[in-house]
PDB file of N, CA and C in Angstrom:
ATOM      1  N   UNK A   1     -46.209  68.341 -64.918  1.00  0.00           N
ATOM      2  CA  UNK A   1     -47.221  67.328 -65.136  1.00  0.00           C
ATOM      3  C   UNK A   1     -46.566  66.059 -65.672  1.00  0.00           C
ATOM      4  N   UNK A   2     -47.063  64.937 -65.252  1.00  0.00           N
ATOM      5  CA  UNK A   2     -46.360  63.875 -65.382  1.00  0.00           C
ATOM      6  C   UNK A   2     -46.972  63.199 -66.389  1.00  0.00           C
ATOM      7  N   UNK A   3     -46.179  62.767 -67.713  1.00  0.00           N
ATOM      8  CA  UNK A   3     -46.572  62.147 -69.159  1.00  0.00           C
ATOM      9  C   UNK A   3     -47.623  60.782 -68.591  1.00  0.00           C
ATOM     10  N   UNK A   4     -48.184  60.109 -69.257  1.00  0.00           N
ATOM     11  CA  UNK A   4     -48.524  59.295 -69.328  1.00  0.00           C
ATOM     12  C   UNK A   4     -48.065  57.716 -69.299  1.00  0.00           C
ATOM     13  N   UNK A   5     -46.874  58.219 -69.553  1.00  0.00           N
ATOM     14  CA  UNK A   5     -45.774  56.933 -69.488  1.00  0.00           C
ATOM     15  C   UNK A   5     -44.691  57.055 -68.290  1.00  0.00           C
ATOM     16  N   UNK A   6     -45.025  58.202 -68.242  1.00  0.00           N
ATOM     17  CA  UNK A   6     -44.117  58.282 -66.904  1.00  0.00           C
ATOM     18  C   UNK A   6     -45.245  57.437 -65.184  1.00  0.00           C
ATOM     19  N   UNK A   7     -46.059  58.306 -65.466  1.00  0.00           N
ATOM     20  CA  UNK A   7     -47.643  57.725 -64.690  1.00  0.00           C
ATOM     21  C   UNK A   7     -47.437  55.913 -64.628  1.00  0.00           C
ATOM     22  N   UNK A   8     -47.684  55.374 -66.149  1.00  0.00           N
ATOM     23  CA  UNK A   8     -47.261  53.795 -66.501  1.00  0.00           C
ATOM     24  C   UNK A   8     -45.930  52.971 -65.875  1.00  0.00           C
ATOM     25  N   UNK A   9     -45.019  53.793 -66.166  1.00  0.00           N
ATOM     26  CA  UNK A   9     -43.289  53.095 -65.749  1.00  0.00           C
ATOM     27  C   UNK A   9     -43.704  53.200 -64.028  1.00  0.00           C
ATOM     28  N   UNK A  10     -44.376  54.200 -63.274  1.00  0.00           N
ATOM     29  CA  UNK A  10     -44.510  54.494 -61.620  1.00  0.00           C
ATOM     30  C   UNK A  10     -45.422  53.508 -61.452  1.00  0.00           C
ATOM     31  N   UNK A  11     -46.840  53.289 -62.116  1.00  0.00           N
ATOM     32  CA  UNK A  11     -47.261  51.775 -61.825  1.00  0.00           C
ATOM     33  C   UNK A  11     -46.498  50.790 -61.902  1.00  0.00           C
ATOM     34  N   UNK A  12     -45.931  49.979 -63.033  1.00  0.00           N
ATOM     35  CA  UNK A  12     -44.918  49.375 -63.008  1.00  0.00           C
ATOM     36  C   UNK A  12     -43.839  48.751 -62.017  1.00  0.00           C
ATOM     37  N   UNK A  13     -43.366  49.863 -61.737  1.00  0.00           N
ATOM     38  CA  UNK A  13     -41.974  49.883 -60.613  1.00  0.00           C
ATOM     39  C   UNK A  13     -43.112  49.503 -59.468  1.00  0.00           C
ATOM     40  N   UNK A  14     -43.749  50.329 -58.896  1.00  0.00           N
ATOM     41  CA  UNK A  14     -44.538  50.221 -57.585  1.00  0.00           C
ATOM     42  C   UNK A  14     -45.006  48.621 -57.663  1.00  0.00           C
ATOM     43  N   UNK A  15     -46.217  48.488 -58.407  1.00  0.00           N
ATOM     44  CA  UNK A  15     -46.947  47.156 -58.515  1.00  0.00           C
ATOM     45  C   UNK A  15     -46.510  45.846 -58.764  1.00  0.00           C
ATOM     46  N   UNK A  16     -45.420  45.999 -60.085  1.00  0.00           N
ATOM     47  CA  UNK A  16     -45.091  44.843 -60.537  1.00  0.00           C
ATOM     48  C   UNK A  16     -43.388  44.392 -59.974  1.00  0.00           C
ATOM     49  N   UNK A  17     -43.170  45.391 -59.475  1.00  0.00           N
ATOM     50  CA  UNK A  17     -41.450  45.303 -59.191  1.00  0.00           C
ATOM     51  C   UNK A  17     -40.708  45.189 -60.772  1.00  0.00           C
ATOM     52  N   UNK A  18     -40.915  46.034 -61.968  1.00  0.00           N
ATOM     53  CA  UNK A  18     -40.009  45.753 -62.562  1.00  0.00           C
ATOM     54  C   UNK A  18     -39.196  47.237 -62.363  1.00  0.00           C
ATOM     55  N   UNK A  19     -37.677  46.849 -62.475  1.00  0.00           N
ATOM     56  CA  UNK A  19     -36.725  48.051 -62.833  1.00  0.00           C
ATOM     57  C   UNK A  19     -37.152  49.001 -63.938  1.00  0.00           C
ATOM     58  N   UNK A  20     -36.500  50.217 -63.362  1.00  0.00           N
ATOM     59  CA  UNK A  20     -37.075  51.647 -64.046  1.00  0.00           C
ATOM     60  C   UNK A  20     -36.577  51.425 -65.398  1.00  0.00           C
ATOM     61  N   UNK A  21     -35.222  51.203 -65.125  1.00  0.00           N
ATOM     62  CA  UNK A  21     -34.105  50.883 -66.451  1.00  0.00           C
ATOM     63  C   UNK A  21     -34.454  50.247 -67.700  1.00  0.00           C
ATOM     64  N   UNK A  22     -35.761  49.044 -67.368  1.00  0.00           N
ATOM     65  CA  UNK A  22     -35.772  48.425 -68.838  1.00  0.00           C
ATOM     66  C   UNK A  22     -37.354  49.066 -68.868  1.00  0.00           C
ATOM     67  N   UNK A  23     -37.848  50.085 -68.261  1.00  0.00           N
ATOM     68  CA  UNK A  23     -38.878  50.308 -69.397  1.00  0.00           C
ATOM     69  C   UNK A  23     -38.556  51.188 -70.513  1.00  0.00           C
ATOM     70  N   UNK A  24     -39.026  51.377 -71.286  1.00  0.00           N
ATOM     71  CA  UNK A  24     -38.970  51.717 -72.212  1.00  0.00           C
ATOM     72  C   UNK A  24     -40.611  52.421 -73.339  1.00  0.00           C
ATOM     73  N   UNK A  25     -40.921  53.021 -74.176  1.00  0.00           N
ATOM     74  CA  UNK A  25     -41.690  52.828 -74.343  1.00  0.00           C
ATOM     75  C   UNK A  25     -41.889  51.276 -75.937  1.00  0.00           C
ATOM     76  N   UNK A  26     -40.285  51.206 -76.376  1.00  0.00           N
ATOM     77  CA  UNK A  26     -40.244  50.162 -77.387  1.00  0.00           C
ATOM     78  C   UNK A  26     -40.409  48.408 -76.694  1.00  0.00           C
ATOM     79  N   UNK A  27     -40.687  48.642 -75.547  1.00  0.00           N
ATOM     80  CA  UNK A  27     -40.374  46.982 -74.422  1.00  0.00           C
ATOM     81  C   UNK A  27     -41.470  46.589 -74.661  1.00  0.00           C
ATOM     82  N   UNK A  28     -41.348  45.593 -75.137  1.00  0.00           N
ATOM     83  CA  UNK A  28     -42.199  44.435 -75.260  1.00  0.00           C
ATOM     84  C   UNK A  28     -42.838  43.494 -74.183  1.00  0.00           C
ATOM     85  N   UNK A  29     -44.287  43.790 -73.995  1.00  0.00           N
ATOM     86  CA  UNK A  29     -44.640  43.261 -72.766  1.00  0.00           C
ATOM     87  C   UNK A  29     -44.368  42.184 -72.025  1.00  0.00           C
ATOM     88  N   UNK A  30     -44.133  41.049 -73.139  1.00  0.00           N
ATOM     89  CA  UNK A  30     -43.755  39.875 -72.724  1.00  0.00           C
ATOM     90  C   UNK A  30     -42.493  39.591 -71.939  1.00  0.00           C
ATOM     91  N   UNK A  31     -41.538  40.697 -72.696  1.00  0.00           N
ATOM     92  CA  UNK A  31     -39.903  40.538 -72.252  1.00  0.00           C
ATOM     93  C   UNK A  31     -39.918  40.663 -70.979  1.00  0.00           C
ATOM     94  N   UNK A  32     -40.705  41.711 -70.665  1.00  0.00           N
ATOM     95  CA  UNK A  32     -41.038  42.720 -69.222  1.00  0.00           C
ATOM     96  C   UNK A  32     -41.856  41.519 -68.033  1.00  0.00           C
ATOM     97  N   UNK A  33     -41.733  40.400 -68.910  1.00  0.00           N
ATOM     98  CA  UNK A  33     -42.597  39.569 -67.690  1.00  0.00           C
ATOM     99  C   UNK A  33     -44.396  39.629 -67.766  1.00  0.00           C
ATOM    100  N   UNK A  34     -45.145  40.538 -68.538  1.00  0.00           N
ATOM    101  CA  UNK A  34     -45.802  40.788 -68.813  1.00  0.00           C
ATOM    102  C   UNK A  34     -47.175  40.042 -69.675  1.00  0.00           C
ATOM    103  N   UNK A  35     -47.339  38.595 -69.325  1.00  0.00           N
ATOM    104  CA  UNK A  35     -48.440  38.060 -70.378  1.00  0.00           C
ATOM    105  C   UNK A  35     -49.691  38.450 -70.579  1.00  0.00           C
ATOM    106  N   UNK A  36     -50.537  37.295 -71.396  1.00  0.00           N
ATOM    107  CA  UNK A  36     -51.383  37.962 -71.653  1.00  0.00           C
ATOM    108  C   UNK A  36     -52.434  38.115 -70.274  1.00  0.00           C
ATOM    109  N   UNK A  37     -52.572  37.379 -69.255  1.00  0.00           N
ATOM    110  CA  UNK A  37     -53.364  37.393 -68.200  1.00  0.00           C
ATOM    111  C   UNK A  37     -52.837  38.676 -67.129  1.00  0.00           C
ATOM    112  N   UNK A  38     -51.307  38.470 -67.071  1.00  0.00           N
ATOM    113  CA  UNK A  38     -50.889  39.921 -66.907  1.00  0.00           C
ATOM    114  C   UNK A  38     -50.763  41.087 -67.496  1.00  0.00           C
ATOM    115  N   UNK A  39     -51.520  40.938 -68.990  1.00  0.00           N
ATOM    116  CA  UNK A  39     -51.742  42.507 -69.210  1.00  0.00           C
ATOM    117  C   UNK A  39     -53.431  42.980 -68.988  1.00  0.00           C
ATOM    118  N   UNK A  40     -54.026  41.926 -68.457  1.00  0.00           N
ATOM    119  CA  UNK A  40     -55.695  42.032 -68.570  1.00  0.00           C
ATOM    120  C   UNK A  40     -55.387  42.455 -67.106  1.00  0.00           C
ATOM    121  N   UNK A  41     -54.431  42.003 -65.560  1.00  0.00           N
ATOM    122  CA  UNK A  41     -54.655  42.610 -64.687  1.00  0.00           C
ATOM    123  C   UNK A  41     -54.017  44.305 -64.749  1.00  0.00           C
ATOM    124  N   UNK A  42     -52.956  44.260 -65.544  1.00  0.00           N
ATOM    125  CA  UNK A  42     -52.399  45.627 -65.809  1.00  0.00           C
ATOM    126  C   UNK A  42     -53.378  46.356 -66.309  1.00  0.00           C
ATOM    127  N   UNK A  43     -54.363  46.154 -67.405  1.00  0.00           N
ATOM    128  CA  UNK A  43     -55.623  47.199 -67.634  1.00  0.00           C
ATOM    129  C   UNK A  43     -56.349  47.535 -66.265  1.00  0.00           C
ATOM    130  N   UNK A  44     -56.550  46.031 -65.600  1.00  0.00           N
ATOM    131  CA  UNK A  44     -57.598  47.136 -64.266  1.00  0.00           C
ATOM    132  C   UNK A  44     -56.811  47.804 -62.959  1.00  0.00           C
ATOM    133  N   UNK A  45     -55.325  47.690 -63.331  1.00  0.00           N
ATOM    134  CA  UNK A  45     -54.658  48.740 -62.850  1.00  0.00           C
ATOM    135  C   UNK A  45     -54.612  49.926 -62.893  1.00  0.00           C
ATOM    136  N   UNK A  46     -54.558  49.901 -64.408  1.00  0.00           N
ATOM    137  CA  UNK A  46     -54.610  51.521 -64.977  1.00  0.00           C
ATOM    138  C   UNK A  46     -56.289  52.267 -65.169  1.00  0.00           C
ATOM    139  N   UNK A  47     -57.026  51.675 -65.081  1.00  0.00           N
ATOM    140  CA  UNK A  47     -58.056  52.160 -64.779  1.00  0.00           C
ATOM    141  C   UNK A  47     -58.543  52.394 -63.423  1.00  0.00           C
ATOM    142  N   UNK A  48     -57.649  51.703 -62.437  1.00  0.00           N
ATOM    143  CA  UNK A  48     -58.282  52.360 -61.409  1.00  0.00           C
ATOM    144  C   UNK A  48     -56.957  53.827 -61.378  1.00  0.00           C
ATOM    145  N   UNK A  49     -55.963  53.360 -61.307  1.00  0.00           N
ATOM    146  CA  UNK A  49     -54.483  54.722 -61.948  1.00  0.00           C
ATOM    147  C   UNK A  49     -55.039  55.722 -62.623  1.00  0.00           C
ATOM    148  N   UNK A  50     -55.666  55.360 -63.452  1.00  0.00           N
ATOM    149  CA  UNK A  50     -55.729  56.656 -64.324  1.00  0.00           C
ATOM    150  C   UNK A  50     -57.409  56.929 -64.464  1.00  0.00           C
ATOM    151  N   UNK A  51     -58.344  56.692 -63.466  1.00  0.00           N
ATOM    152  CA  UNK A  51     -59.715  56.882 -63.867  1.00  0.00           C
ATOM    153  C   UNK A  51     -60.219  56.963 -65.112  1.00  0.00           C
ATOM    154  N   UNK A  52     -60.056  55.709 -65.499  1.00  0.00           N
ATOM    155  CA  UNK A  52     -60.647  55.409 -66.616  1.00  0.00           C
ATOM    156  C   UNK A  52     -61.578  54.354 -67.104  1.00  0.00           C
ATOM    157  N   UNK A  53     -62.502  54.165 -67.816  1.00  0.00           N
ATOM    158  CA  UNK A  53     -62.958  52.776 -67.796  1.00  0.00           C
ATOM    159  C   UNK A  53     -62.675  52.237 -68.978  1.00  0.00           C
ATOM    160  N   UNK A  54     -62.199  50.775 -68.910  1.00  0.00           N
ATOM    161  CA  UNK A  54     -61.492  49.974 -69.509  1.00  0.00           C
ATOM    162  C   UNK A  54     -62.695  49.400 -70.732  1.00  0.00           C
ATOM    163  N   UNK A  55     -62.721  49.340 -71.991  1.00  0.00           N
ATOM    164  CA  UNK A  55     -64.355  48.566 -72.868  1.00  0.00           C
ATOM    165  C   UNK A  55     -63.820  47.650 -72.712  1.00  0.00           C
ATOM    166  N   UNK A  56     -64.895  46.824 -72.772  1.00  0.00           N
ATOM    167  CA  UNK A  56     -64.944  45.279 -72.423  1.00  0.00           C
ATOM    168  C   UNK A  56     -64.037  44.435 -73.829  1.00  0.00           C
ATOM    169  N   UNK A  57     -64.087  45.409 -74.934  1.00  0.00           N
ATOM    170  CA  UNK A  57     -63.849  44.205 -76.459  1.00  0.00           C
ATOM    171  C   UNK A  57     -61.677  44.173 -76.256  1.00  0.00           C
ATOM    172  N   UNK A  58     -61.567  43.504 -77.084  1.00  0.00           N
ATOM    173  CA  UNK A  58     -59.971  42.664 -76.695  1.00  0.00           C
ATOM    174  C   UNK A  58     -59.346  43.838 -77.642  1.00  0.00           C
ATOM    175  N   UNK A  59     -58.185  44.265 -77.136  1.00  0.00           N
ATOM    176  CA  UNK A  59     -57.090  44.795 -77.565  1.00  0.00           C
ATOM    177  C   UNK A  59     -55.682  44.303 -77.743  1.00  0.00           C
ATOM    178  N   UNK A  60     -55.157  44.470 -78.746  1.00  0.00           N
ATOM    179  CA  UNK A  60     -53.878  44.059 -78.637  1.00  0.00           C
ATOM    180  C   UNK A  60     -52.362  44.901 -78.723  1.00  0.00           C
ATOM    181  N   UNK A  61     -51.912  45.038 -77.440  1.00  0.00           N
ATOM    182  CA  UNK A  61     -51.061  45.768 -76.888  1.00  0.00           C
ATOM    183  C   UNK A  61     -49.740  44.349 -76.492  1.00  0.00           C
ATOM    184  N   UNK A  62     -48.556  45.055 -77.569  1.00  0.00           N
ATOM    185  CA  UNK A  62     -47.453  44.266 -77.466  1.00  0.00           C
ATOM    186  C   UNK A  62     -46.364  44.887 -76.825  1.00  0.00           C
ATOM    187  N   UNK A  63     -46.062  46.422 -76.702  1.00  0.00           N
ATOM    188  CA  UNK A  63     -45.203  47.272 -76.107  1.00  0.00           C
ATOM    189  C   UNK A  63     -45.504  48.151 -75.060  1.00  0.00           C
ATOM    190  N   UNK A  64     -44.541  48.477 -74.530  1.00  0.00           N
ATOM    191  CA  UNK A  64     -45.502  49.774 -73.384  1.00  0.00           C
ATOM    192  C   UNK A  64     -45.920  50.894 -74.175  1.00  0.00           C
ATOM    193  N   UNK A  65     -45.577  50.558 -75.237  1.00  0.00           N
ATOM    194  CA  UNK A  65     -45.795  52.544 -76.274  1.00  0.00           C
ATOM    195  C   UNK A  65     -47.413  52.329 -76.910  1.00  0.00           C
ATOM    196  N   UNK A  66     -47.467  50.901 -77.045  1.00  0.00           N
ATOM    197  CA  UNK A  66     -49.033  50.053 -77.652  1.00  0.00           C
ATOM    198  C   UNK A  66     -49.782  50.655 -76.205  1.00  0.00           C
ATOM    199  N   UNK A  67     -49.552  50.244 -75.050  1.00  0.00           N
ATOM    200  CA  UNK A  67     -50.458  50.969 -73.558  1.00  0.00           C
ATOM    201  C   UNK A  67     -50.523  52.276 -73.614  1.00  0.00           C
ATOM    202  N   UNK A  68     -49.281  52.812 -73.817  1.00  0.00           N
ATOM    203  CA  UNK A  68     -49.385  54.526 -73.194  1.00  0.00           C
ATOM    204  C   UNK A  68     -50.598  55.386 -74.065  1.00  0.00           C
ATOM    205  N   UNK A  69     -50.456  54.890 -75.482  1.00  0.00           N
ATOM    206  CA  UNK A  69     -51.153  55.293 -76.633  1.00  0.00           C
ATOM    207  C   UNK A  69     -52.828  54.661 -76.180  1.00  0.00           C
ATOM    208  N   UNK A  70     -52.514  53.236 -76.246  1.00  0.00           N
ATOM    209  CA  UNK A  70     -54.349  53.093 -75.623  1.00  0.00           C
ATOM    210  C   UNK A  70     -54.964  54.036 -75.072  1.00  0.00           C
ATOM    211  N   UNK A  71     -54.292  54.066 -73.773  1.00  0.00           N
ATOM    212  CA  UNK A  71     -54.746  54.904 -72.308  1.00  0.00           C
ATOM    213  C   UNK A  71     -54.595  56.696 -72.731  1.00  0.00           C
ATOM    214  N   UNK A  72     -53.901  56.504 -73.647  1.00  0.00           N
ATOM    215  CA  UNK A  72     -54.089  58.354 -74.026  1.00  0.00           C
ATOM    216  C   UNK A  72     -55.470  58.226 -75.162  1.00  0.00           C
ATOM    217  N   UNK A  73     -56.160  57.451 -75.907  1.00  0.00           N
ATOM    218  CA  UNK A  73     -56.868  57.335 -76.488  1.00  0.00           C
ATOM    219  C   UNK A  73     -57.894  57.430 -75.967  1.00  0.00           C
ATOM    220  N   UNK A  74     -58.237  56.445 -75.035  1.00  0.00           N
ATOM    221  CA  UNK A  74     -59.668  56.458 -73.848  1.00  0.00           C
ATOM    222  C   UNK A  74     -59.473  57.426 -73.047  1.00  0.00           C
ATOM    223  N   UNK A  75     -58.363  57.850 -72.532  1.00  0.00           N
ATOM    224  CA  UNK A  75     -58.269  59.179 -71.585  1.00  0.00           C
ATOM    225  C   UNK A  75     -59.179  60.769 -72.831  1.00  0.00           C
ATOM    226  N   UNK A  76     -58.596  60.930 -74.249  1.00  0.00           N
ATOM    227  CA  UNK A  76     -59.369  61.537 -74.609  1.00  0.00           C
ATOM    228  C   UNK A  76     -60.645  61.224 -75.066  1.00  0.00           C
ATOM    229  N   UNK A  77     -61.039  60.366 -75.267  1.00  0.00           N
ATOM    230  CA  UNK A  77     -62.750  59.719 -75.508  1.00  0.00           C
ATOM    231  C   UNK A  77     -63.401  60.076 -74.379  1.00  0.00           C
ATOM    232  N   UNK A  78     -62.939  59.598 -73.089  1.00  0.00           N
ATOM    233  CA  UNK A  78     -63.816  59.619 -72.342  1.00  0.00           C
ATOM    234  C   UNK A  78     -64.185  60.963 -71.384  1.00  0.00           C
ATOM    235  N   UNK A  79     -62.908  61.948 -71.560  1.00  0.00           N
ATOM    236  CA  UNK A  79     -63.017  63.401 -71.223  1.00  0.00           C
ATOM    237  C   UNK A  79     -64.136  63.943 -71.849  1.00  0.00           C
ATOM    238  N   UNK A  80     -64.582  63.577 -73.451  1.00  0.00           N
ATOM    239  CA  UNK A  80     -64.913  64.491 -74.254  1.00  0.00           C
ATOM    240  C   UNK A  80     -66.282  63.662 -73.839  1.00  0.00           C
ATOM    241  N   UNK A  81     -66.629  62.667 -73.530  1.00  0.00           N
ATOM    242  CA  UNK A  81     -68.298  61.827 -73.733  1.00  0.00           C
ATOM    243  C   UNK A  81     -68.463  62.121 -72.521  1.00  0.00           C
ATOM    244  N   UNK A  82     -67.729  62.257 -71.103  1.00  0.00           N
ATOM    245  CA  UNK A  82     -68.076  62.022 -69.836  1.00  0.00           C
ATOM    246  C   UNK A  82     -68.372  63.478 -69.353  1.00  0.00           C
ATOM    247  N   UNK A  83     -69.548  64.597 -68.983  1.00  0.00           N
ATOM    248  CA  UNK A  83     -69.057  65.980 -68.247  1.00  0.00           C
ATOM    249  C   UNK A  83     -68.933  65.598 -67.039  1.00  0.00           C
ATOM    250  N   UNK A  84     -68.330  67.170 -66.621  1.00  0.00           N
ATOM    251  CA  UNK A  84     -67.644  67.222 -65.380  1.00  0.00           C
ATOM    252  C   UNK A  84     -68.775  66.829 -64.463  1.00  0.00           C
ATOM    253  N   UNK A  85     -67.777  66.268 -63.152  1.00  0.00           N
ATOM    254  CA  UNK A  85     -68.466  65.682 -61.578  1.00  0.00           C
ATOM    255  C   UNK A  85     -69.282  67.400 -61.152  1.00  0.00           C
ATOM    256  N   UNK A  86     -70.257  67.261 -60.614  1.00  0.00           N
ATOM    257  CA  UNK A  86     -70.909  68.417 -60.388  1.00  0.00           C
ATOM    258  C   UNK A  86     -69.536  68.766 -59.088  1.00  0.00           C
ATOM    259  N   UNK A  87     -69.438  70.117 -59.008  1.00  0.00           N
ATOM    260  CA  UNK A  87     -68.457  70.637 -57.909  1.00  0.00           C
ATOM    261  C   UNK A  87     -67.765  70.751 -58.323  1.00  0.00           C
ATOM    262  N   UNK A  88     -67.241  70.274 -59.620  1.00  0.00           N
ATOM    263  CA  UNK A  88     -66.032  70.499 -60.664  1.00  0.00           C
ATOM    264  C   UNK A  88     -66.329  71.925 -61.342  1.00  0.00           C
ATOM    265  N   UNK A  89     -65.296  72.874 -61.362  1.00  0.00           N
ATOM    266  CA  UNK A  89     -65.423  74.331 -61.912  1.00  0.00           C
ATOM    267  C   UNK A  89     -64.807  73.634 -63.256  1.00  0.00           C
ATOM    268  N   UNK A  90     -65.327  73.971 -64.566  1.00  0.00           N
ATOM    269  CA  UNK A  90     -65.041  74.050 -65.455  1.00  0.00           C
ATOM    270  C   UNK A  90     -64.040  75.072 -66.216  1.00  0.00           C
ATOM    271  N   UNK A  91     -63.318  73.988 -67.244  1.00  0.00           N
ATOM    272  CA  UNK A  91     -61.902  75.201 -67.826  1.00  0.00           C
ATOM    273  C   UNK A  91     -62.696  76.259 -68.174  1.00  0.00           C
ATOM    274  N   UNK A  92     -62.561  77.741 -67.953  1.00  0.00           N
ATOM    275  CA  UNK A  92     -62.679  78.682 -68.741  1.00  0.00           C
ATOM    276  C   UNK A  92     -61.249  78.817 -70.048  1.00  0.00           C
ATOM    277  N   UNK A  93     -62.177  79.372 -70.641  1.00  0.00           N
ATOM    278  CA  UNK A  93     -61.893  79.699 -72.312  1.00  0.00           C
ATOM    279  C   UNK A  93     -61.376  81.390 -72.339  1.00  0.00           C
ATOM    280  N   UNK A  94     -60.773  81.514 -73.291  1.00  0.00           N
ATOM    281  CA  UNK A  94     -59.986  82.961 -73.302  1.00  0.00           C
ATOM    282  C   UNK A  94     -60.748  82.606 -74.898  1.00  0.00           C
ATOM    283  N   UNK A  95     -61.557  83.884 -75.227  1.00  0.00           N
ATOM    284  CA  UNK A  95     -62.003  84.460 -76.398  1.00  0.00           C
ATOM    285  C   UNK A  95     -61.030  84.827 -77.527  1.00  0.00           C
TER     286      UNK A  95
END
């Protein structure tokens, strides 16, 4: 299963053309080419990437480790508020 940052660095490389080499999760968005209008299109990247929906209020994300952590944050919020798509078999539980 592929981390969350690994998922991020494969957007990255694919979308933005940056090299694998300088991500990092300590890289600083800006260094990375990354402003602030390019990190508002990088959110509706990763929400369509990672099925998620993005809240509308402002965040401030300066590193890729500031993203990976967002997107693992709303990835668990929204598992736990959203149930499953009907047709979806649900995890069974071991007692």
């Amino acid at each position: 299963m592929n981390t969350t940052f690994e998922r991020l660095s494969h957007l990255l490389v694919q979308h933005y053309k940056l090299a694998p080499e300088r991500l990092s999760m300590e890289a600083p968005l800006e260094i990375l080419g990354i402003d602030s209008l390019g990190t508002v299109e990088l959110l509706w990247s990763i929400e369509d990437s990672f099925f998620i929906k993005m809240p509308t209020d402002a965040v401030n994300l300066l590193t890729l480790g500031d993203v990976v952590r967002y997107i693992d944050e709303l990835m668990a919020a929204q598992s736990v508020a959203t149930p499953p798509a009907a047709g979806h078999p649900q995890p069974q539980h071991m007692a």
